[in-house]
PDB file of N, CA and C in Angstrom:
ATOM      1  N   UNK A   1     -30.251  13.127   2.697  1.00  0.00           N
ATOM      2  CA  UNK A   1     -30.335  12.558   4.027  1.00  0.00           C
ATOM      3  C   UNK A   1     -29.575  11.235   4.053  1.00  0.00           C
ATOM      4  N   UNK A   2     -28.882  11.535   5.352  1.00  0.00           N
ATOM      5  CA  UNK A   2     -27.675   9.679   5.418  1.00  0.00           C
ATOM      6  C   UNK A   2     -28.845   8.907   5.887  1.00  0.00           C
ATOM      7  N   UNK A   3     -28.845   7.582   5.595  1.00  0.00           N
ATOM      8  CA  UNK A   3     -29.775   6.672   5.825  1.00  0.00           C
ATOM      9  C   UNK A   3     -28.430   5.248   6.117  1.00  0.00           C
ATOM     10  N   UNK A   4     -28.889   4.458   6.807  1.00  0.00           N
ATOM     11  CA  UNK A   4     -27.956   3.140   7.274  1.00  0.00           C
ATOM     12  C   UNK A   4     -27.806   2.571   6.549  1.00  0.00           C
ATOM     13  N   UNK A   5     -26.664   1.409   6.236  1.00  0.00           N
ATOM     14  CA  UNK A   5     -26.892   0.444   5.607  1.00  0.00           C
ATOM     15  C   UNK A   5     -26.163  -0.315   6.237  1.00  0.00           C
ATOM     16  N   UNK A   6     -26.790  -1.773   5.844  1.00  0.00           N
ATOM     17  CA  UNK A   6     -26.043  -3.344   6.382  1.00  0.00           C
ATOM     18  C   UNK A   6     -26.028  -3.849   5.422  1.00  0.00           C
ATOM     19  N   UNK A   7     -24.234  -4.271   6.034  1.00  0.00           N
ATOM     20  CA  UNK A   7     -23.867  -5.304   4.952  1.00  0.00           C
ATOM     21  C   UNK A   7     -23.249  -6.529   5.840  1.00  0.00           C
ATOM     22  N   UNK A   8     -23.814  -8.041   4.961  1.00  0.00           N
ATOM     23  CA  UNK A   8     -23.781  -8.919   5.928  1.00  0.00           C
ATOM     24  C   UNK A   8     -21.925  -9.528   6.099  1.00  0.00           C
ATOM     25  N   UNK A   9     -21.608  -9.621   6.968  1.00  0.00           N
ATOM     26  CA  UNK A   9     -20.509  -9.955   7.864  1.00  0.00           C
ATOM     27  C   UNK A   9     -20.044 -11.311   6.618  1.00  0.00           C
ATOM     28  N   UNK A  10     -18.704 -10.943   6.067  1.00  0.00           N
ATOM     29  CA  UNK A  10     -17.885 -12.045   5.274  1.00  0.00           C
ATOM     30  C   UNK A  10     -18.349 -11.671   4.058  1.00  0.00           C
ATOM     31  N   UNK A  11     -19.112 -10.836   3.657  1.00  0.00           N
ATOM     32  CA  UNK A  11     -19.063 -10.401   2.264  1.00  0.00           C
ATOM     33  C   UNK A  11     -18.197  -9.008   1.505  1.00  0.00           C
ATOM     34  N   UNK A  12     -17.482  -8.321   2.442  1.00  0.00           N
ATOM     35  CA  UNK A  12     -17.051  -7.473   1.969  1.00  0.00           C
ATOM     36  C   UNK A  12     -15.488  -7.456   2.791  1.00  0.00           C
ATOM     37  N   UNK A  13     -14.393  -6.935   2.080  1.00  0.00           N
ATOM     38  CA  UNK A  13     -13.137  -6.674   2.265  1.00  0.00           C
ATOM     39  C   UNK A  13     -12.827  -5.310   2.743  1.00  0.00           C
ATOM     40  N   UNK A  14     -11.607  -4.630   3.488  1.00  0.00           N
ATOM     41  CA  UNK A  14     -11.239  -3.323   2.953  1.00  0.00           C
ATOM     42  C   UNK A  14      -9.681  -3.926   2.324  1.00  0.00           C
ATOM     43  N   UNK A  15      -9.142  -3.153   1.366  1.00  0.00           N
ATOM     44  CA  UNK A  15      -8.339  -3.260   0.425  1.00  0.00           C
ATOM     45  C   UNK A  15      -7.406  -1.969   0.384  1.00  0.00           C
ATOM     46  N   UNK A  16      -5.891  -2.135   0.889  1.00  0.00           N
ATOM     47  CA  UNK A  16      -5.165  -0.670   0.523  1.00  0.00           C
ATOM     48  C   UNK A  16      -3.933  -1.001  -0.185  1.00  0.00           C
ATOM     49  N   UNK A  17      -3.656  -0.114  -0.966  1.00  0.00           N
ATOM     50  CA  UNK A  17      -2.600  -0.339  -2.151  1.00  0.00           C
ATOM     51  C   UNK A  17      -1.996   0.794  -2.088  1.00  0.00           C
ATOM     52  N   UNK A  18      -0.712   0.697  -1.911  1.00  0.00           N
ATOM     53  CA  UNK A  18       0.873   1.478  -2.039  1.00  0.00           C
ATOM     54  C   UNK A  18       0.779   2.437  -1.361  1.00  0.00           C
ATOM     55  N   UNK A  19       0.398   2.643   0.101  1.00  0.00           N
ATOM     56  CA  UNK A  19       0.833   3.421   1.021  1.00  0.00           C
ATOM     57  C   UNK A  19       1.681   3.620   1.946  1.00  0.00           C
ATOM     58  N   UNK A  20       2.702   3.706   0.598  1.00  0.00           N
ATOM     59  CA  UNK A  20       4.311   3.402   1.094  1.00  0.00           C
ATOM     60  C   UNK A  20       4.590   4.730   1.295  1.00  0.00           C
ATOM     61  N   UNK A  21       6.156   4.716   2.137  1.00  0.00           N
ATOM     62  CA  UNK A  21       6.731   5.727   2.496  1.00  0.00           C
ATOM     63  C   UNK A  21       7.185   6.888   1.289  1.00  0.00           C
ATOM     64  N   UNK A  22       7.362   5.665   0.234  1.00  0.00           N
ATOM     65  CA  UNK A  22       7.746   7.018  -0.950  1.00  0.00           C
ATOM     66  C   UNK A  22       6.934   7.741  -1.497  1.00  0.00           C
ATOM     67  N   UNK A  23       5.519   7.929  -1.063  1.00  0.00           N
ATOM     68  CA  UNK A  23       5.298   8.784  -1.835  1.00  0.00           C
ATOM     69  C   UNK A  23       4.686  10.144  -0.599  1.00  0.00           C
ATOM     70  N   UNK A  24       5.314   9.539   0.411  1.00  0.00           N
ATOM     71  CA  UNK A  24       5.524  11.060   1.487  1.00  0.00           C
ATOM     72  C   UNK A  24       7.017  11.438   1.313  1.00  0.00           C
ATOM     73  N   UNK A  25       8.243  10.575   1.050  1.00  0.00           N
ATOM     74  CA  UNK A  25       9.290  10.926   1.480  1.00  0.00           C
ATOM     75  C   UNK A  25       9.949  11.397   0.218  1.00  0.00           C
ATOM     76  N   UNK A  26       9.830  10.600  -0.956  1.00  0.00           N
ATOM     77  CA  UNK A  26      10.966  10.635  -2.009  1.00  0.00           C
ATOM     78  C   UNK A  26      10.546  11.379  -2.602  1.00  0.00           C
ATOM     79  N   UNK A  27      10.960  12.476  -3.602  1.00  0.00           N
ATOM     80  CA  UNK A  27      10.028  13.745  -4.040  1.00  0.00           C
ATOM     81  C   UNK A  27       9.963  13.535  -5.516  1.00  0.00           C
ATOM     82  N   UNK A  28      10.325  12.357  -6.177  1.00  0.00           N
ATOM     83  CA  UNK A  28      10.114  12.147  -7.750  1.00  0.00           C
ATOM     84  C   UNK A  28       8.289  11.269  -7.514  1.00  0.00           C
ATOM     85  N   UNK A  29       7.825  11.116  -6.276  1.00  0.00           N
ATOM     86  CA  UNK A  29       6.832  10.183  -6.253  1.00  0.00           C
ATOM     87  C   UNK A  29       6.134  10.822  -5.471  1.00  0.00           C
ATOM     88  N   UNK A  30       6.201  12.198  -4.853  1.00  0.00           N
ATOM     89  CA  UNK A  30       4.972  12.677  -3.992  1.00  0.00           C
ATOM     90  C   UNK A  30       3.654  12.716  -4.083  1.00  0.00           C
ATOM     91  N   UNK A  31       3.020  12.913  -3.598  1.00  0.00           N
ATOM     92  CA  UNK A  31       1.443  12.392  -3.643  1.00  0.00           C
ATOM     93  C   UNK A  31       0.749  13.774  -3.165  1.00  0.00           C
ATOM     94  N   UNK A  32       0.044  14.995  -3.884  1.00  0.00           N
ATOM     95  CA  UNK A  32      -0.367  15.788  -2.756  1.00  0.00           C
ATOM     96  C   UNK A  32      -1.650  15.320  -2.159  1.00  0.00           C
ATOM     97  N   UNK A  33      -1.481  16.053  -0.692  1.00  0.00           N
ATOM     98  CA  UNK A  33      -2.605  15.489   0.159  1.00  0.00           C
ATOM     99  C   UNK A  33      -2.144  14.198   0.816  1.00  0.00           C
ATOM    100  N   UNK A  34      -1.097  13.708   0.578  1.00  0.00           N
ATOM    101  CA  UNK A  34      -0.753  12.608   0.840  1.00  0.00           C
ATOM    102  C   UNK A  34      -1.356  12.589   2.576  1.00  0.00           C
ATOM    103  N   UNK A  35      -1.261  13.456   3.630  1.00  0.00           N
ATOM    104  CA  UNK A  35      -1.154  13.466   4.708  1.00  0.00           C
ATOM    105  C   UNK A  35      -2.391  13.153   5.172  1.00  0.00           C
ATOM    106  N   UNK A  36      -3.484  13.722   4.032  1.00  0.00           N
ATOM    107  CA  UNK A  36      -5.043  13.917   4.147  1.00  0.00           C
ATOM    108  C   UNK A  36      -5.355  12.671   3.872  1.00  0.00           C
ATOM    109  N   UNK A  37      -4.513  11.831   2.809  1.00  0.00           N
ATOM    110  CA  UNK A  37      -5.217  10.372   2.689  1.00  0.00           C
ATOM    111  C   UNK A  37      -4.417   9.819   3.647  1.00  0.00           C
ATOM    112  N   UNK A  38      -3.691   9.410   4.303  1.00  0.00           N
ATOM    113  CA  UNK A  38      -3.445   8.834   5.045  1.00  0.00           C
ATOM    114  C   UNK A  38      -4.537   8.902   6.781  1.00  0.00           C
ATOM    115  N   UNK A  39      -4.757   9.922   7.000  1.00  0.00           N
ATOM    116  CA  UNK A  39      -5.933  10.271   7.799  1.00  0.00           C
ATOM    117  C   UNK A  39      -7.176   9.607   7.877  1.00  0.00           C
ATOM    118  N   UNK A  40      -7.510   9.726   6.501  1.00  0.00           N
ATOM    119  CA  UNK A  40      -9.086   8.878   5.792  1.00  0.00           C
ATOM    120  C   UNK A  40      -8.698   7.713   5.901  1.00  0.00           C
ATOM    121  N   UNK A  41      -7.705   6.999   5.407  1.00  0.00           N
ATOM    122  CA  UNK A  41      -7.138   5.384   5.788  1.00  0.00           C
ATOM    123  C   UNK A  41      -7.273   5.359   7.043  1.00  0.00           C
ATOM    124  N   UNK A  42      -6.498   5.495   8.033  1.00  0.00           N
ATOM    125  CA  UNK A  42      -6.512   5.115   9.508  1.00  0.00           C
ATOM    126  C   UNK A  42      -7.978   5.255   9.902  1.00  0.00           C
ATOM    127  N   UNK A  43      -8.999   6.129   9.275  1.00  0.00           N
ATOM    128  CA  UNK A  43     -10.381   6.019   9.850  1.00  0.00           C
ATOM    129  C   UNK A  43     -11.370   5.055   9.143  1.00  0.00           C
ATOM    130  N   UNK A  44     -10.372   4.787   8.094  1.00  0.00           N
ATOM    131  CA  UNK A  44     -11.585   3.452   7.307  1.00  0.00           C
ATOM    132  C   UNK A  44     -11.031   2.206   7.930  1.00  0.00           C
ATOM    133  N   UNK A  45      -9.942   2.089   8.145  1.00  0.00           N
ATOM    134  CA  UNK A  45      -9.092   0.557   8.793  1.00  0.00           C
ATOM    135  C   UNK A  45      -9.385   0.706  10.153  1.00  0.00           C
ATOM    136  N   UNK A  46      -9.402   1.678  11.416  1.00  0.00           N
ATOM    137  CA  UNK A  46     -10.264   1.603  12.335  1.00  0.00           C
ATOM    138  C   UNK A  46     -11.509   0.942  12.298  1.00  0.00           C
ATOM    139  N   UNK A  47     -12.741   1.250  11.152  1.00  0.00           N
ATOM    140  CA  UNK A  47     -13.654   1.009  11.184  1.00  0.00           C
ATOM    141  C   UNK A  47     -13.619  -0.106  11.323  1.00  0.00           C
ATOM    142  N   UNK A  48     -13.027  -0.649   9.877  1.00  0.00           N
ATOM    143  CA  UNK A  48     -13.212  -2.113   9.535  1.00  0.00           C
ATOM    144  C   UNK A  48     -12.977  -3.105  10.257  1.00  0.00           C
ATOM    145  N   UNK A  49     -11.339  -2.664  11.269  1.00  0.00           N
ATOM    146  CA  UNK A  49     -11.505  -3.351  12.562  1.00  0.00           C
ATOM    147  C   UNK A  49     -12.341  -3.145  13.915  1.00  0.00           C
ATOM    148  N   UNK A  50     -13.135  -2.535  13.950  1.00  0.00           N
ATOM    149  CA  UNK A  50     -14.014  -2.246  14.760  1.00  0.00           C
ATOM    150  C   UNK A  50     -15.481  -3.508  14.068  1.00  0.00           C
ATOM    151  N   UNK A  51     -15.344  -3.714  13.240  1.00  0.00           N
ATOM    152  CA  UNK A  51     -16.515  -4.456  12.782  1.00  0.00           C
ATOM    153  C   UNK A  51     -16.092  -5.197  11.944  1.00  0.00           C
ATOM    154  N   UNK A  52     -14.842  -6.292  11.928  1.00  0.00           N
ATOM    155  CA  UNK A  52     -14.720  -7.719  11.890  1.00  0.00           C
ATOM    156  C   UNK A  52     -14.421  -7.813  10.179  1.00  0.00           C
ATOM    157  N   UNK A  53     -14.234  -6.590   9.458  1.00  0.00           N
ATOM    158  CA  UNK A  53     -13.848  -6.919   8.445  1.00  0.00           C
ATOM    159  C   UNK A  53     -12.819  -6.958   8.140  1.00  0.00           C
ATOM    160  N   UNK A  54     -12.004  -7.730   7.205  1.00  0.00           N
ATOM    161  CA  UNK A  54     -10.731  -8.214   6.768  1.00  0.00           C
ATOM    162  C   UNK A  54     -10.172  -7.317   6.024  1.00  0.00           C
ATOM    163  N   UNK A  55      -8.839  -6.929   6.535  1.00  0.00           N
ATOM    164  CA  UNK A  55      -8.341  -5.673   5.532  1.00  0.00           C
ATOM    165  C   UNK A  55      -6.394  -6.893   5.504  1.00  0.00           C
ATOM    166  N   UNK A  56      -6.517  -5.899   3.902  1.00  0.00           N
ATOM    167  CA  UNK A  56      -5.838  -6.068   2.832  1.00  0.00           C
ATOM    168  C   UNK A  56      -4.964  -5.442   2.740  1.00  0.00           C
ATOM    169  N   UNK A  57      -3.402  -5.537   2.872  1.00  0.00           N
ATOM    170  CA  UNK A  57      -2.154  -4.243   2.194  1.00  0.00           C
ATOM    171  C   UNK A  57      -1.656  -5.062   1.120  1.00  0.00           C
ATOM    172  N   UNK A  58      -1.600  -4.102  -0.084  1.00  0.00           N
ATOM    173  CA  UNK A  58      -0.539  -4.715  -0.847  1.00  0.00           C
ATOM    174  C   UNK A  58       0.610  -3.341  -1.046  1.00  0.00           C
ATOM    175  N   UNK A  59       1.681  -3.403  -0.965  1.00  0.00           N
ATOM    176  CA  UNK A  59       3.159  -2.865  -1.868  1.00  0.00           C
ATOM    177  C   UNK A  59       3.598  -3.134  -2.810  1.00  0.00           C
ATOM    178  N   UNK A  60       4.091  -2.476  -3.379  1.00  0.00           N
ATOM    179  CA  UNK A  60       4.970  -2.671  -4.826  1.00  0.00           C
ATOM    180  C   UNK A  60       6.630  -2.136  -4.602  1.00  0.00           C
ATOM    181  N   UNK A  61       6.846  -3.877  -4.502  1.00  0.00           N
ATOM    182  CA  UNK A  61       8.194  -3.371  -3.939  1.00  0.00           C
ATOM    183  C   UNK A  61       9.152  -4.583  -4.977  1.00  0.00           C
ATOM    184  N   UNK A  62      10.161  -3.895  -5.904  1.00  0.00           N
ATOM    185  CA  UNK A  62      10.602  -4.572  -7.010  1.00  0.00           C
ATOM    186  C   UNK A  62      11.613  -5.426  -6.114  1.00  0.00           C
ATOM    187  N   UNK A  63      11.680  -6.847  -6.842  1.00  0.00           N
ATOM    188  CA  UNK A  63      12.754  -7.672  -6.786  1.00  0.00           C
ATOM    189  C   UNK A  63      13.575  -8.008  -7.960  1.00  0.00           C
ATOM    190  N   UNK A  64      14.934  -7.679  -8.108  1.00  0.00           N
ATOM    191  CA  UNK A  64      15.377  -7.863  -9.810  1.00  0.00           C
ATOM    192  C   UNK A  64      16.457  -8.838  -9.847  1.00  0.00           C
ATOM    193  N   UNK A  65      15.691 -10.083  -8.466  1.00  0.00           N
ATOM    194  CA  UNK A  65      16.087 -11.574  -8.321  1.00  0.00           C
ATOM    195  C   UNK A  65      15.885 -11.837  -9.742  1.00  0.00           C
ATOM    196  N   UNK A  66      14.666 -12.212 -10.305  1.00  0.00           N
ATOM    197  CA  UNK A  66      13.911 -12.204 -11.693  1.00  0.00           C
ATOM    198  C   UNK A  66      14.579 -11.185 -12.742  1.00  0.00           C
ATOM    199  N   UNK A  67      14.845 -11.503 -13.729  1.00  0.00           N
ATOM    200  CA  UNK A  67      15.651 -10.418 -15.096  1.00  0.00           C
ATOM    201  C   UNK A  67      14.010 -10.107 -15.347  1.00  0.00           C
ATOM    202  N   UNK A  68      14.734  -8.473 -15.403  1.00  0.00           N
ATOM    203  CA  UNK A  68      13.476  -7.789 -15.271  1.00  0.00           C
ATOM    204  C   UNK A  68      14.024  -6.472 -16.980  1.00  0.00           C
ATOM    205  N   UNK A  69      14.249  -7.198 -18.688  1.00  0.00           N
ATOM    206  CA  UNK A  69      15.068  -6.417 -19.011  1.00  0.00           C
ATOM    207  C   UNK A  69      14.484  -5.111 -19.488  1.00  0.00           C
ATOM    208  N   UNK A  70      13.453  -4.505 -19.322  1.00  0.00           N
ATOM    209  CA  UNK A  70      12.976  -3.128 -19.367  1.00  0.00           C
ATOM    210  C   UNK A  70      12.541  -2.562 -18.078  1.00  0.00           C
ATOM    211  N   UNK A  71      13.371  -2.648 -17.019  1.00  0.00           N
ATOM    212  CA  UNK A  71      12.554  -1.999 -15.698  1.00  0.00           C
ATOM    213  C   UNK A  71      14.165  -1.051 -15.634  1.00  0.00           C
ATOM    214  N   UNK A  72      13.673   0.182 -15.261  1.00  0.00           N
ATOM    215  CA  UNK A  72      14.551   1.212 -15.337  1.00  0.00           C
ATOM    216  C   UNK A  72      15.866   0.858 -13.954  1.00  0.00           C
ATOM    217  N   UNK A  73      16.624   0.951 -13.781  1.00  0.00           N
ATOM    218  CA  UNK A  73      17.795   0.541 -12.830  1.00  0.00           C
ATOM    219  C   UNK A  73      18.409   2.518 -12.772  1.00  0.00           C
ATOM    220  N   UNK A  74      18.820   2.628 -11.834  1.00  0.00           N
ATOM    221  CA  UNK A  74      19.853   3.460 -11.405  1.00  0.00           C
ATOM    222  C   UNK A  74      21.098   3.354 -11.784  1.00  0.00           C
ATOM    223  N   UNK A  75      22.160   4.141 -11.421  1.00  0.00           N
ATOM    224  CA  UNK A  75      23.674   4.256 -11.729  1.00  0.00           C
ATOM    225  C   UNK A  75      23.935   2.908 -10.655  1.00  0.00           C
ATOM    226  N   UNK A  76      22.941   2.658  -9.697  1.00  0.00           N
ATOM    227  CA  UNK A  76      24.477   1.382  -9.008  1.00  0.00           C
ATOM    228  C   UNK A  76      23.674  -0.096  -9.527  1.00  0.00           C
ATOM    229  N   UNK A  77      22.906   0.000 -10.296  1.00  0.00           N
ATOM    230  CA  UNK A  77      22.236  -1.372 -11.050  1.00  0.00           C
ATOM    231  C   UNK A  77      20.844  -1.807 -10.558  1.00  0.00           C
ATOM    232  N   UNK A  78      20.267  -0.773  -9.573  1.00  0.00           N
ATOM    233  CA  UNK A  78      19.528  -1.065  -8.365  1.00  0.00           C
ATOM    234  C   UNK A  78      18.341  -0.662  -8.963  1.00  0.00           C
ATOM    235  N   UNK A  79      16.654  -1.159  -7.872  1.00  0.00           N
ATOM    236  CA  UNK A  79      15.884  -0.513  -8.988  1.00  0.00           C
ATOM    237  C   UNK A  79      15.668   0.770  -9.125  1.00  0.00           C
ATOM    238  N   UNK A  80      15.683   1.612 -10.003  1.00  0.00           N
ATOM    239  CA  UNK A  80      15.550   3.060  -9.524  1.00  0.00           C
ATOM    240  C   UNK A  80      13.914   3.344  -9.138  1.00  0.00           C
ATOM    241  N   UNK A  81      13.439   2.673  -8.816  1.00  0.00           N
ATOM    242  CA  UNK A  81      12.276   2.652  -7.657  1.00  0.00           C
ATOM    243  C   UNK A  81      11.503   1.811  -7.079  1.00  0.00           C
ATOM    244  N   UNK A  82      10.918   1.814  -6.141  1.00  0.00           N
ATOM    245  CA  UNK A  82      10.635   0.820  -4.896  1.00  0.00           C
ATOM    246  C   UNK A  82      11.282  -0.504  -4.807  1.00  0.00           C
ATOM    247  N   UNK A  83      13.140  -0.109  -5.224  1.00  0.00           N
ATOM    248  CA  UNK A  83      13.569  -1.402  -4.741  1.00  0.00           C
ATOM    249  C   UNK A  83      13.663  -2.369  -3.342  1.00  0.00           C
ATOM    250  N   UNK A  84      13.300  -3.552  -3.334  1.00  0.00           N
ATOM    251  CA  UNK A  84      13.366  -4.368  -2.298  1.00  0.00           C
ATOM    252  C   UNK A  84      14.067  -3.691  -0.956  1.00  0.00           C
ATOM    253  N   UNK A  85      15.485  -3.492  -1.192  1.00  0.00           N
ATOM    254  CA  UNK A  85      15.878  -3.083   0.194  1.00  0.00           C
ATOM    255  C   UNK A  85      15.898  -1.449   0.249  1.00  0.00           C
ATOM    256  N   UNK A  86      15.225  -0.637  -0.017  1.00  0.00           N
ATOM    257  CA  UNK A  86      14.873   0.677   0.077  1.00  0.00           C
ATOM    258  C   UNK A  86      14.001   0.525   1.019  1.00  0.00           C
ATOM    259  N   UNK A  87      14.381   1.568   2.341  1.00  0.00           N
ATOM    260  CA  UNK A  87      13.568   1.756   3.319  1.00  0.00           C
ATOM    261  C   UNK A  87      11.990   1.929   3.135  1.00  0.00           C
ATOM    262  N   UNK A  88      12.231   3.320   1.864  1.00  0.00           N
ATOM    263  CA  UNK A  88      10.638   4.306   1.936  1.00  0.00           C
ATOM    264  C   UNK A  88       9.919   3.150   0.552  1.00  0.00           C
ATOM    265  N   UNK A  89      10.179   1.545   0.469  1.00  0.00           N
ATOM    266  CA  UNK A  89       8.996   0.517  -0.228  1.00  0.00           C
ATOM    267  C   UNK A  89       7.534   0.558   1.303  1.00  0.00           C
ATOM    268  N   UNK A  90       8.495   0.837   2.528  1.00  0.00           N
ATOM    269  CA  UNK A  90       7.400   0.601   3.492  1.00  0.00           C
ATOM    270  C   UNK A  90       6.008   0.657   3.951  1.00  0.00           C
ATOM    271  N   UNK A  91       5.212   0.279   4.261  1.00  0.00           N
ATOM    272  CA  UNK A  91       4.012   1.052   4.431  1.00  0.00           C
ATOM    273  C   UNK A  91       3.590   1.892   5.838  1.00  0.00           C
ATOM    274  N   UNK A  92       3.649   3.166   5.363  1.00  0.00           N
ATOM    275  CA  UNK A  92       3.529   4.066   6.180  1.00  0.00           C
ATOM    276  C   UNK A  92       3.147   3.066   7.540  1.00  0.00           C
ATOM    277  N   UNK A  93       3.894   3.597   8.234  1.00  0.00           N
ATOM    278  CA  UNK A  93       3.643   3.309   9.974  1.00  0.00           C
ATOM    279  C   UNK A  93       1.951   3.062  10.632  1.00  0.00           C
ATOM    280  N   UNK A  94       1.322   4.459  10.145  1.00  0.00           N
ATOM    281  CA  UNK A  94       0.300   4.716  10.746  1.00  0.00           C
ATOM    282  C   UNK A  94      -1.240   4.059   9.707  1.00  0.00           C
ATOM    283  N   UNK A  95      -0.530   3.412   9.198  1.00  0.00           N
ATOM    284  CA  UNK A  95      -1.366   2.739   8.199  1.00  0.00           C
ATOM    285  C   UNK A  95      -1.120   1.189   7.742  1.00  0.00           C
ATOM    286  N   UNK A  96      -0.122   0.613   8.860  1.00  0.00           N
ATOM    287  CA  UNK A  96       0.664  -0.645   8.550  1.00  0.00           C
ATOM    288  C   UNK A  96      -0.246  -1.778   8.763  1.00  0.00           C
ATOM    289  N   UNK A  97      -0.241  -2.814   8.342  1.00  0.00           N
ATOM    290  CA  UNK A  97      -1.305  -4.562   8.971  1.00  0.00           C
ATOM    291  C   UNK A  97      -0.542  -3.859  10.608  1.00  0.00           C
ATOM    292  N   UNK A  98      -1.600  -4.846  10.990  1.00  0.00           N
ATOM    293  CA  UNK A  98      -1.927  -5.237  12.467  1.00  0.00           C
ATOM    294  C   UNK A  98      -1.754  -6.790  12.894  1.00  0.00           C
ATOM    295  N   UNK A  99      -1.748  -6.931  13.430  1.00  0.00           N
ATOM    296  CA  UNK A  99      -2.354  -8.483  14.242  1.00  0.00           C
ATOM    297  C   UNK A  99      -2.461  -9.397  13.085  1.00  0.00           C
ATOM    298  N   UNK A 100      -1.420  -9.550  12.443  1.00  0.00           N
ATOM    299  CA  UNK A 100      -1.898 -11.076  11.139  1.00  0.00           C
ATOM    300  C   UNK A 100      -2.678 -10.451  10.348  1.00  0.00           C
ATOM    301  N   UNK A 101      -2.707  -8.778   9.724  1.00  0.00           N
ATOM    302  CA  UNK A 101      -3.570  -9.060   8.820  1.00  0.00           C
ATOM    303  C   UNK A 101      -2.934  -8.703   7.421  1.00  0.00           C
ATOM    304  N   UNK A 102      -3.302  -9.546   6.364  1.00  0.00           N
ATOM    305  CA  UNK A 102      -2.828  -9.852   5.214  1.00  0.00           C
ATOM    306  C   UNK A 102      -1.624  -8.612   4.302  1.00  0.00           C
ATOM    307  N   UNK A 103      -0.529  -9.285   3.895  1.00  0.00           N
ATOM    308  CA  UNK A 103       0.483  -8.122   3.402  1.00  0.00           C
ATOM    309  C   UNK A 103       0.797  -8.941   2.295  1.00  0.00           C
ATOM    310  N   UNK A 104       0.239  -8.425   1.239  1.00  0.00           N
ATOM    311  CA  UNK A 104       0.787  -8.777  -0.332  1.00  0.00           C
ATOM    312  C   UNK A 104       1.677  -7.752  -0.726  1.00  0.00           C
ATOM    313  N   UNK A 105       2.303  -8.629  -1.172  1.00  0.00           N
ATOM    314  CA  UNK A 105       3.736  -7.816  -2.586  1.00  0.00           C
ATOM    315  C   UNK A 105       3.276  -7.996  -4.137  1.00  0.00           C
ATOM    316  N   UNK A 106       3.231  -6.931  -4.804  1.00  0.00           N
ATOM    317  CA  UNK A 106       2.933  -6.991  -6.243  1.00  0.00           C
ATOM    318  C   UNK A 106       4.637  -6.297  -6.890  1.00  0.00           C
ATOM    319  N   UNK A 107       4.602  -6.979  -7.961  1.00  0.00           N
ATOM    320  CA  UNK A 107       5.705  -6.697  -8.495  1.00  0.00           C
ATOM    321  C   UNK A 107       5.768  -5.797  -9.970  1.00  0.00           C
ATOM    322  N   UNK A 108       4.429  -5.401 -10.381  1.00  0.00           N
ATOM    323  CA  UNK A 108       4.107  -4.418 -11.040  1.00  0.00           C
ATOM    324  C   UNK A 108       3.508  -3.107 -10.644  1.00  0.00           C
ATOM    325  N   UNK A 109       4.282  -2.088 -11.456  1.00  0.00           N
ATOM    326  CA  UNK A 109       3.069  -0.627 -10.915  1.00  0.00           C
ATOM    327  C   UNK A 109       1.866  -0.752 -10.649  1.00  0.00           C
ATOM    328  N   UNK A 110       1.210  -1.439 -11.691  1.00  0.00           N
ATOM    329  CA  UNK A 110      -0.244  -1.219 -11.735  1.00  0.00           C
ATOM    330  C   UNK A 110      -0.989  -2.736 -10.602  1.00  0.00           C
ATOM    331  N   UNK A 111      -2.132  -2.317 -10.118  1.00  0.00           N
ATOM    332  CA  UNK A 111      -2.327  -3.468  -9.357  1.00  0.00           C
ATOM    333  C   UNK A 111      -2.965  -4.440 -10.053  1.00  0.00           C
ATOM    334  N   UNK A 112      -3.011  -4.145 -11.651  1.00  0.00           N
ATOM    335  CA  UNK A 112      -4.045  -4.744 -12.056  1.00  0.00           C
ATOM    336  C   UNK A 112      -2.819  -6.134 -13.233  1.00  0.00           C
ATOM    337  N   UNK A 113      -1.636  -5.590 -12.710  1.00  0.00           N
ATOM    338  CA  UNK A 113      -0.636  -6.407 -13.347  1.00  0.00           C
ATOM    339  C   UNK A 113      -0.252  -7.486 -13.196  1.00  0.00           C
TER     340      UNK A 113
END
């Protein structure tokens, strides 16, 4: 049985990480279901803006401003993935910040980098 719960207002975040275009568009990075999580996102970030909680994007989108000398490059020197000016680093449209709300860049795969 679902039963309610409250949680008090400024204690909790929502948080989304790399729901970028490449991993609907570019096919070395597809995601299956990708379409299905993107669905569940737009209904948890609805929520959260429906009830005053603070949501979070981060991307991983390489800059190789910084010598970066083990990050894999392509034939034109570029990164061979989620480089800076590559369209599909984006975050999906239907899942993008809103109104000022927070857009971090991480510069490692992992978010924990």
């Amino acid at each position: 049985m679902k039963s309610p719960i409250s949680i008090r207002r400024g204690t909790v975040a929502a948080v989304f990480i790399d729901l970028q275009e490449e991993h609907r568009k570019d096919k070395r990075y597809l995601v299956e279901g990708f379409a299905d999580i993107l669905a569940n996102v737009q209904r948890l970030q609805e929520a959260a803006r429906r009830n005053f909680v603070p949501l979070y994007h981060w991307a991983y989108i390489v800059d190789l401003a910084e010598a970066r000398p083990f990050h894999p490059l392509d034939e034109s020197g570029k990164s061979a993935f989620s480089d800076k000016d590559d369209p599909l680093t984006a975050i999906c449209h239907e899942v993008a910040p809103q109104n000022g709300e927070a857009m971090l860049l991480k510069q490692e795969a992992s978010v924990f980098g």
